[in-house]
N, C-alpha and C. Protein backbone atom coordinates (compact mmCIF):
# COMPACT_ATOMS: atom_id res chain seq x y z
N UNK A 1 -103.19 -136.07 -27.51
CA UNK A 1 -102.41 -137.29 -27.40
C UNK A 1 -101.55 -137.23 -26.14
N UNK A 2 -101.28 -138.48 -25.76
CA UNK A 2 -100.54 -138.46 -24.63
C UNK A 2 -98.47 -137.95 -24.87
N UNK A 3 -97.93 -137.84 -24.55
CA UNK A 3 -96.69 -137.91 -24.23
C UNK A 3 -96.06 -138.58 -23.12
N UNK A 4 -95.20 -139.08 -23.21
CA UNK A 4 -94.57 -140.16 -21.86
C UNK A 4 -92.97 -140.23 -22.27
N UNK A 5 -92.16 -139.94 -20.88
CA UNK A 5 -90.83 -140.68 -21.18
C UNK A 5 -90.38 -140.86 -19.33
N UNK A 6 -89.08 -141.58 -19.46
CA UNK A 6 -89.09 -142.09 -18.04
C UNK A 6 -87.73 -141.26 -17.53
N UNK A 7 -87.61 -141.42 -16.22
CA UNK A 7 -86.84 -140.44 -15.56
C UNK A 7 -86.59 -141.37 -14.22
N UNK A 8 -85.30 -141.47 -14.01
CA UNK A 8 -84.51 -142.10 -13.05
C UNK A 8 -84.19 -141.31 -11.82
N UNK A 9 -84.73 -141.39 -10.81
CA UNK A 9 -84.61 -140.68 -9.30
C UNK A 9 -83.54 -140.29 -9.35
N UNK A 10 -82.78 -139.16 -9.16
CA UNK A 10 -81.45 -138.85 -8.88
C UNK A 10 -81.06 -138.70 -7.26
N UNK A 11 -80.08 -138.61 -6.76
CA UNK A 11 -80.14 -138.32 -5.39
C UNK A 11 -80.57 -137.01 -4.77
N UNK A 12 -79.85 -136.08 -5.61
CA UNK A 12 -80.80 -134.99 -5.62
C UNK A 12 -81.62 -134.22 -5.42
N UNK A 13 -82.76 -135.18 -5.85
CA UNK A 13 -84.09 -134.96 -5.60
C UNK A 13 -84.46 -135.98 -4.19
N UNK A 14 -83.55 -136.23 -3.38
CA UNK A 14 -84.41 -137.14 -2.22
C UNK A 14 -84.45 -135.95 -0.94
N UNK A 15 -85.11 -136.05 -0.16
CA UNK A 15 -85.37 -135.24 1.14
C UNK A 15 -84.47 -136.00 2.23
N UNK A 16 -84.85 -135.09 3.54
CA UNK A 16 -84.39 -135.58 4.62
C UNK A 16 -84.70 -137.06 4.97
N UNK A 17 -85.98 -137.32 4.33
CA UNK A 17 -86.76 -138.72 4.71
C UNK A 17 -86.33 -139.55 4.00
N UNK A 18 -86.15 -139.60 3.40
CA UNK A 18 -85.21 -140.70 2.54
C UNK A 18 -85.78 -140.70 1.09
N UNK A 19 -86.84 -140.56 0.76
CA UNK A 19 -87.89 -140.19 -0.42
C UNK A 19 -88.03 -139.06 -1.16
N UNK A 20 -88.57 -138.99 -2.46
CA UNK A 20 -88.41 -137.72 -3.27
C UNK A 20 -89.18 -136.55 -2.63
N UNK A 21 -88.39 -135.16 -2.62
CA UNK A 21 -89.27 -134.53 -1.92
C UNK A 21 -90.42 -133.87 -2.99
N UNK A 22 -91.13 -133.05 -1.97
CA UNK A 22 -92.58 -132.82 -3.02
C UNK A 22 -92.75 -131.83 -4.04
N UNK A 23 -91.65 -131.15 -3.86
CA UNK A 23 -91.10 -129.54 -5.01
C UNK A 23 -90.55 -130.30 -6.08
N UNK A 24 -89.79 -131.45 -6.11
CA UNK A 24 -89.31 -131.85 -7.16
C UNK A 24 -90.47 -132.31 -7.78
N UNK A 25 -91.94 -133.06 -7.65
CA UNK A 25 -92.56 -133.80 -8.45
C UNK A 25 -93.22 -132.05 -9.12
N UNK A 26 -93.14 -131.24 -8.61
CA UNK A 26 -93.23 -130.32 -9.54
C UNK A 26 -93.03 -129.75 -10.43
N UNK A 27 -91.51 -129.76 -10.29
CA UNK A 27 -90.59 -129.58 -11.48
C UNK A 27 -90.48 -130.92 -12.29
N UNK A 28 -90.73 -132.09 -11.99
CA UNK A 28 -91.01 -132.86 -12.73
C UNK A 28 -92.51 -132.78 -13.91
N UNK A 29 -93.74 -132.32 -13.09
CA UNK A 29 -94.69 -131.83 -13.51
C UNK A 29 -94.38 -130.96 -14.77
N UNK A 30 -93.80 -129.72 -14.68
CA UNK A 30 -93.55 -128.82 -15.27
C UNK A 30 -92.89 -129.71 -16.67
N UNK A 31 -91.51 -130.01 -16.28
CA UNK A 31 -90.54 -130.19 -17.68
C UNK A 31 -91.77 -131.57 -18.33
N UNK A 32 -92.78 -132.01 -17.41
CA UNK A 32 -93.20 -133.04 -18.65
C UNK A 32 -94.16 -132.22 -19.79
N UNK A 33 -94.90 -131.08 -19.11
CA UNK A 33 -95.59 -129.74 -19.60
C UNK A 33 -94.51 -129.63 -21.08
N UNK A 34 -93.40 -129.26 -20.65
CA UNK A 34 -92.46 -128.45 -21.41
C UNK A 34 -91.92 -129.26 -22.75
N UNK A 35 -91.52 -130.73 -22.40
CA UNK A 35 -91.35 -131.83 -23.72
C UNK A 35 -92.63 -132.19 -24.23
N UNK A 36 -93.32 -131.97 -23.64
CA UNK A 36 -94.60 -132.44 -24.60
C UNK A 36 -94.63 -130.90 -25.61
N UNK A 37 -94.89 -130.13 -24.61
CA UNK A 37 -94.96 -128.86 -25.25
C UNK A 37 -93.82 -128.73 -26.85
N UNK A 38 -92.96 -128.68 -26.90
CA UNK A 38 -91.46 -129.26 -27.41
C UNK A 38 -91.95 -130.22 -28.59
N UNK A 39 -92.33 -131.51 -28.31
CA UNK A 39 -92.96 -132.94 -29.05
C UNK A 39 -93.97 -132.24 -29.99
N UNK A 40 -94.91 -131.02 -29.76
CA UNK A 40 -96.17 -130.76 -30.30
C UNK A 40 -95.36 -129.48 -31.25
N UNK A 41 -93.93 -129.25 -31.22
CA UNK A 41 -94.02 -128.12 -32.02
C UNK A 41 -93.99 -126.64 -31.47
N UNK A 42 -94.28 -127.02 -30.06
CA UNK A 42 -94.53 -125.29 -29.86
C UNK A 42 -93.19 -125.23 -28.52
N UNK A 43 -92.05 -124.71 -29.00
CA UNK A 43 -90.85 -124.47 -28.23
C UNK A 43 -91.40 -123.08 -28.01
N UNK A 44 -90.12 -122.74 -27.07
CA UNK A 44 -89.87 -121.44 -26.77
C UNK A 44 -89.93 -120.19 -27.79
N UNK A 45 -89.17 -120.54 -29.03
CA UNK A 45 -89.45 -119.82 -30.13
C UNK A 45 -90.49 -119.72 -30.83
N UNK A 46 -91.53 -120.55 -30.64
CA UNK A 46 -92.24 -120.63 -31.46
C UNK A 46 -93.66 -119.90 -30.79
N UNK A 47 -93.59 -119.82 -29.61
CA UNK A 47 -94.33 -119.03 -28.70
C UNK A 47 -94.27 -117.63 -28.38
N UNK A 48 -93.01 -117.39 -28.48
CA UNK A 48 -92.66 -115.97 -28.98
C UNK A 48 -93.09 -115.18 -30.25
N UNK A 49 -92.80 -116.00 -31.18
CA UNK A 49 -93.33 -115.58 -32.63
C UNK A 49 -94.68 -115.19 -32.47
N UNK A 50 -94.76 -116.22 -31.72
CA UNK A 50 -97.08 -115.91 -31.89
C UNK A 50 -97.55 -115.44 -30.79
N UNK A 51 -96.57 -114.61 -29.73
CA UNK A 51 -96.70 -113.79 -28.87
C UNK A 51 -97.93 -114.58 -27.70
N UNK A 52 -97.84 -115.74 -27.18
CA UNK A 52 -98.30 -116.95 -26.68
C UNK A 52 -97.38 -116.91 -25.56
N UNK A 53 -97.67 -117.34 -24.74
CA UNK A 53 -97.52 -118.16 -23.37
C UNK A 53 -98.62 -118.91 -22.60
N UNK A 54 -98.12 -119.76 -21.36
CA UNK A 54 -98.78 -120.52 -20.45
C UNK A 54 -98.23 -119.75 -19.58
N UNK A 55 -99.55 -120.08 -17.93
CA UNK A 55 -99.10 -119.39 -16.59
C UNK A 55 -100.40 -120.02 -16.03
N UNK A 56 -99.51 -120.36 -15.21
CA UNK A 56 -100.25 -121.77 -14.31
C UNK A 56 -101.24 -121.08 -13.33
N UNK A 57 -102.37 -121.60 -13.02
CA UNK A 57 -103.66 -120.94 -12.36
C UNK A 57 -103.78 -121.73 -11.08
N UNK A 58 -103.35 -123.19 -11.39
CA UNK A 58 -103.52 -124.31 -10.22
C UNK A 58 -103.15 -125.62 -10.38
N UNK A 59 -102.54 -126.15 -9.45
CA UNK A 59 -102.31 -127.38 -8.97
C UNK A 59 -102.46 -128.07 -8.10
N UNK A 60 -103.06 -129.37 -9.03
CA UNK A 60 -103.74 -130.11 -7.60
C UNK A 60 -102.78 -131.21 -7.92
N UNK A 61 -102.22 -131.80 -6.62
CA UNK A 61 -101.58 -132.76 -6.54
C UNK A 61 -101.89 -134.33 -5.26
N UNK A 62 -101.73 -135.38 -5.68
CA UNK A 62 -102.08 -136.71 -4.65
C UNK A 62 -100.81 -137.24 -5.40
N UNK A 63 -99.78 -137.51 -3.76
CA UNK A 63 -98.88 -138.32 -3.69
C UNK A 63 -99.63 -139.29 -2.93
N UNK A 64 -98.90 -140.18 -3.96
CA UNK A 64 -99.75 -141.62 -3.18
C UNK A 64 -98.72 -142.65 -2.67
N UNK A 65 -97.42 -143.16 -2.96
CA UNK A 65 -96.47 -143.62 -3.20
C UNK A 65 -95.04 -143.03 -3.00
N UNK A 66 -94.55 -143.73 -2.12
CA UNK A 66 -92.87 -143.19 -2.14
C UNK A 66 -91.99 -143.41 -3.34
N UNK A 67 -91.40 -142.26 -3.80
CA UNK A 67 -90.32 -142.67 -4.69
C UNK A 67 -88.77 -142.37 -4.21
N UNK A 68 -87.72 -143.27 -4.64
CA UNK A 68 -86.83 -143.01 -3.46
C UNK A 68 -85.77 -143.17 -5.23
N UNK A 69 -84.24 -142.72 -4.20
CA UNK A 69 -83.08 -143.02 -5.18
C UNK A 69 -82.95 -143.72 -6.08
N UNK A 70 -82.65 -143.91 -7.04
CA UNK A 70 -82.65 -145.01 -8.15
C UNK A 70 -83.78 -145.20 -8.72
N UNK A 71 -85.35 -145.34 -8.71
CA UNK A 71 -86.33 -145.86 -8.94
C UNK A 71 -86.65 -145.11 -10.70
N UNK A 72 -87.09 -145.76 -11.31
CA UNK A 72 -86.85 -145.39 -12.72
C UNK A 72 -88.61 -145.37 -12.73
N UNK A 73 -89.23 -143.73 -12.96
CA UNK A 73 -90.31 -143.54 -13.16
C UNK A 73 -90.99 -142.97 -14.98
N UNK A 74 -92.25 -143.96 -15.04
CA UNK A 74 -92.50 -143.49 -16.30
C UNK A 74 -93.44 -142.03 -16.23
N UNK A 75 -93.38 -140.81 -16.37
CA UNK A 75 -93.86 -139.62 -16.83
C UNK A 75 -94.81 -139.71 -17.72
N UNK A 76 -95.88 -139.76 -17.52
CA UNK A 76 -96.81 -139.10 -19.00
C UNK A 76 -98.07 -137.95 -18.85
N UNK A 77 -98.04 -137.50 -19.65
CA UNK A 77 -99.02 -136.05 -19.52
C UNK A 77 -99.81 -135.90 -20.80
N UNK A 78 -100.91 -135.13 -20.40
CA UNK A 78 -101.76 -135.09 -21.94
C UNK A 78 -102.63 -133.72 -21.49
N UNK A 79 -103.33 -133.29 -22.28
CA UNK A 79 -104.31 -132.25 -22.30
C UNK A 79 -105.73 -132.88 -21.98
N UNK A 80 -106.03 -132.82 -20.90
CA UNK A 80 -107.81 -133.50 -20.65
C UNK A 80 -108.90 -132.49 -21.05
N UNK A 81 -108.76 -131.18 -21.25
CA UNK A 81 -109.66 -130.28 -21.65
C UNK A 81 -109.03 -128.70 -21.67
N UNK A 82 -109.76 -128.30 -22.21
CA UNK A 82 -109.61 -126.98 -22.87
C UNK A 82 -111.20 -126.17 -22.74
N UNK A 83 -110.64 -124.38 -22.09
CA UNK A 83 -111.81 -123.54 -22.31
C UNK A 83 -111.00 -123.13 -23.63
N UNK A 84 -111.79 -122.03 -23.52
CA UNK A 84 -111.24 -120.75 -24.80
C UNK A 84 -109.97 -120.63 -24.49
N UNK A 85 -109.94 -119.83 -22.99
CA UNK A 85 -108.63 -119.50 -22.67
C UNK A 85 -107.31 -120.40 -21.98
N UNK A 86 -108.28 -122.09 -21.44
CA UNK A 86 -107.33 -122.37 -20.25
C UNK A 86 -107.61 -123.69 -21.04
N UNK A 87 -106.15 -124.32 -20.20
CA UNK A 87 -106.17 -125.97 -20.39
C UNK A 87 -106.26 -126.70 -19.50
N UNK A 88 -106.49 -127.69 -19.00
CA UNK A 88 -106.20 -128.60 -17.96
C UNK A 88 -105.33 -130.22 -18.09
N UNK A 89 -104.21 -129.93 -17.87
CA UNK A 89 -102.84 -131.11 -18.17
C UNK A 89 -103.23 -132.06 -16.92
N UNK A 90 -103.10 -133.20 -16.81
CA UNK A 90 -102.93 -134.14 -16.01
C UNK A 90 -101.65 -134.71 -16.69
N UNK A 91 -101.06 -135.07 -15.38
CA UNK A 91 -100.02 -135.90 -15.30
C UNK A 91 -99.99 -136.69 -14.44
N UNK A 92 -99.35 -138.04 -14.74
CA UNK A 92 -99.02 -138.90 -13.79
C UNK A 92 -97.49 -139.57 -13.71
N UNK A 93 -97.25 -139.94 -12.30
CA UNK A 93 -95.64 -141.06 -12.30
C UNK A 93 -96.00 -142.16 -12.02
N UNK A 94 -95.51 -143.04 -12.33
CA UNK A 94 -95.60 -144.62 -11.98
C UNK A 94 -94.52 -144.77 -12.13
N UNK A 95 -94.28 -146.16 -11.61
CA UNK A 95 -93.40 -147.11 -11.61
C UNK A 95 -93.26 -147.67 -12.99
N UNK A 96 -92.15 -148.58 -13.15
CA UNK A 96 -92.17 -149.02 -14.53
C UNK A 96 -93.11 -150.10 -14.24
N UNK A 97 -94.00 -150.62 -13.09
CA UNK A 97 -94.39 -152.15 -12.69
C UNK A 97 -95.77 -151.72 -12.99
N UNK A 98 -96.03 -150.19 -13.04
CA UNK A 98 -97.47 -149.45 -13.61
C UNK A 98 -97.57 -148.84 -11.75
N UNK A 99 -97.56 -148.74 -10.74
CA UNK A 99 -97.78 -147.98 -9.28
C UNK A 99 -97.69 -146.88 -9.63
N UNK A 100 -99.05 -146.27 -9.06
CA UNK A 100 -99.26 -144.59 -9.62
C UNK A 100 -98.28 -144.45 -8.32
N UNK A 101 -97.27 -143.34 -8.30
CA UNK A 101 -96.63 -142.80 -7.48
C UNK A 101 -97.33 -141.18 -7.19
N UNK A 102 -97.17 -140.31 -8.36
CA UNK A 102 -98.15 -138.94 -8.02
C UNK A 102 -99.03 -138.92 -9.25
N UNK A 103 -99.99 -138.27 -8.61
CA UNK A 103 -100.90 -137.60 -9.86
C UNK A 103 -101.30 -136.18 -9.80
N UNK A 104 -101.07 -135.44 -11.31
CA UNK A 104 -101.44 -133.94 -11.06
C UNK A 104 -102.34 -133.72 -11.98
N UNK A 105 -102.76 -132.69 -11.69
CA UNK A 105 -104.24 -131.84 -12.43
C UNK A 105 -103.62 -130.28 -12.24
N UNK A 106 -103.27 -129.58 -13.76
CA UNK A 106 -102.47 -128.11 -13.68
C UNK A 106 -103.88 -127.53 -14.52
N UNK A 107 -103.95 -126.28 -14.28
CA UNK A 107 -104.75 -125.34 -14.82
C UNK A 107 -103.85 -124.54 -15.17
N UNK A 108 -104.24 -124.22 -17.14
CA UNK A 108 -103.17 -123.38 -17.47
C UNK A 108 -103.78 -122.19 -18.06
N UNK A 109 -103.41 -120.99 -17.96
CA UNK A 109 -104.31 -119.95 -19.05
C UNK A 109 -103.21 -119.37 -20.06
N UNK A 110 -103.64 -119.48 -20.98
CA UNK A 110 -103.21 -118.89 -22.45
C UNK A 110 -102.98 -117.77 -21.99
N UNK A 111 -101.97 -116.99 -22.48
CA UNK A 111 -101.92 -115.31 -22.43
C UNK A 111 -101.01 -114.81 -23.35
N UNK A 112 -101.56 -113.34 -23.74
CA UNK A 112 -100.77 -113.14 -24.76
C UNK A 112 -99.05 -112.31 -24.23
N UNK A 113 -97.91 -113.01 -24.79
CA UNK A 113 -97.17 -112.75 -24.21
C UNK A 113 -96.91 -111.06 -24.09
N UNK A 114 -97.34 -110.22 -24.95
CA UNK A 114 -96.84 -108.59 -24.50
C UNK A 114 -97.80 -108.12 -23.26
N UNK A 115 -98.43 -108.59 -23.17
CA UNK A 115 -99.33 -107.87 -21.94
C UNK A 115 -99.66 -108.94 -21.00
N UNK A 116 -99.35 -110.46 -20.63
CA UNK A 116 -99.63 -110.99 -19.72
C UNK A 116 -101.18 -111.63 -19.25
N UNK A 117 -102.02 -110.76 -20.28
CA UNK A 117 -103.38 -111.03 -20.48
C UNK A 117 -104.31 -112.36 -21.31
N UNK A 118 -104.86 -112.97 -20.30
CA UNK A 118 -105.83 -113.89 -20.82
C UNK A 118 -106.00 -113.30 -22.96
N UNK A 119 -105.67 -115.30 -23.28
CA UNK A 119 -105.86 -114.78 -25.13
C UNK A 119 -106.39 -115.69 -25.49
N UNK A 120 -107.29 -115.89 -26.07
CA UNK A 120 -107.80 -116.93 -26.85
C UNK A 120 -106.78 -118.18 -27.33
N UNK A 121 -106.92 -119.56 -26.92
CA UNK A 121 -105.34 -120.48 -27.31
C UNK A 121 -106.15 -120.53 -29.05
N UNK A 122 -104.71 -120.25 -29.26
CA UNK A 122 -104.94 -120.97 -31.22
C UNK A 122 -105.63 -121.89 -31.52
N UNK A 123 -106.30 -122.05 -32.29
CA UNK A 123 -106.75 -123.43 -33.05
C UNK A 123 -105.66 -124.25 -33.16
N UNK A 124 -104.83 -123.76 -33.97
CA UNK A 124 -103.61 -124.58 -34.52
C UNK A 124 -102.44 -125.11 -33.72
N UNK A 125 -102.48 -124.69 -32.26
CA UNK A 125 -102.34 -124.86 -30.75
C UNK A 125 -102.84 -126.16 -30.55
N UNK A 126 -104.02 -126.04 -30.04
CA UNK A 126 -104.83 -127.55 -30.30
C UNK A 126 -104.84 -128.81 -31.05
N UNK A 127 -104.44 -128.33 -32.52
CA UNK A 127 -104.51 -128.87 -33.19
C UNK A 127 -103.09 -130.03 -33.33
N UNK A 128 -102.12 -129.18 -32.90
CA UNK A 128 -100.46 -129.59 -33.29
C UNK A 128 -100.78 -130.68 -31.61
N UNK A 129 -101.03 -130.18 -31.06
CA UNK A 129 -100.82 -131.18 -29.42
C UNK A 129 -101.72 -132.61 -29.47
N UNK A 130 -102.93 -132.54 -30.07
CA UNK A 130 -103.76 -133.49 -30.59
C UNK A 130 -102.96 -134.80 -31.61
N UNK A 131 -101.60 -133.79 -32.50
CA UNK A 131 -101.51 -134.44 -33.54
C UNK A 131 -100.32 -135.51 -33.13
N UNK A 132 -99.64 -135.57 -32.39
CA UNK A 132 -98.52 -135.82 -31.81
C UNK A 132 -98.41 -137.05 -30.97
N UNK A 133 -97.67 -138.27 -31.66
CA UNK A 133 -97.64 -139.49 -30.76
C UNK A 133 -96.86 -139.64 -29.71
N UNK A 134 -97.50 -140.61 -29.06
CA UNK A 134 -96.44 -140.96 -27.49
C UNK A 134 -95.14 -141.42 -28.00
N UNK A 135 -93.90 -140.90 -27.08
CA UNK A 135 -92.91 -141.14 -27.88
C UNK A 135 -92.27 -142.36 -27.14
């Protein structure tokens, strides 16, 4: 299922150019990873327990669109596929008017958190992120 919520440009995040710079749509990337992650059930604690983590393999990113101060962007991210071990999240920003601003494609691999090593993702992993409406 998808997840989506919106996020208001801060100044912050603008560059020398007057526009958001390109490290922030990352960390934007990331925390939408992280509330969805959150939305599905699987916090920080709960990843620990089951000795689970994510660790990012790749990112592909197309800025297409300037986003500047003030501009109130909608966030949404979902899971487009799954190996055994890895996921692949797309995310996108738009405008509230629908203008794709960025789009990402993350490669994630499951690992088990004591050794850092590729782990099989849970069923029940899958299952909880599948189950979960746009909020």
């Amino acid at each position: 299922m998808r997840y989506r919520f919106e996020h208001t440009v801060a100044g912050s995040a603008i560059d020398a150019y007057g526009h958001v710079n390109n490290l922030v749509y990352i960390e934007w990337v990331l925390e939408a990873a992280s509330r969805h992650s959150r939305a599905a059930g699987w916090d920080e604690e709960r990843y620990q327990r089951e000795n689970g983590a994510w660790i990012i393999r790749r990112h592909e990113i197309d800025y297409l669109r300037q986003a500047r101060e003030g501009d109130v962007l909608a966030i949404e991210t979902w899971i487009e596929s799954y190996t055994r071990i890895t996921a692949v999240r797309a995310t996108e920003l738009r405008t509230l008017a629908g203008e794709v601003v960025c789009k990402c494609k993350t490669t994630w691999v499951f690992v088990a958190r004591s050794t850092l090593r590729p782990a099989r993702i849970p069923e029940s992993l899958r299952a909880d992120f599948e189950a979960i409406a746009v909020e």
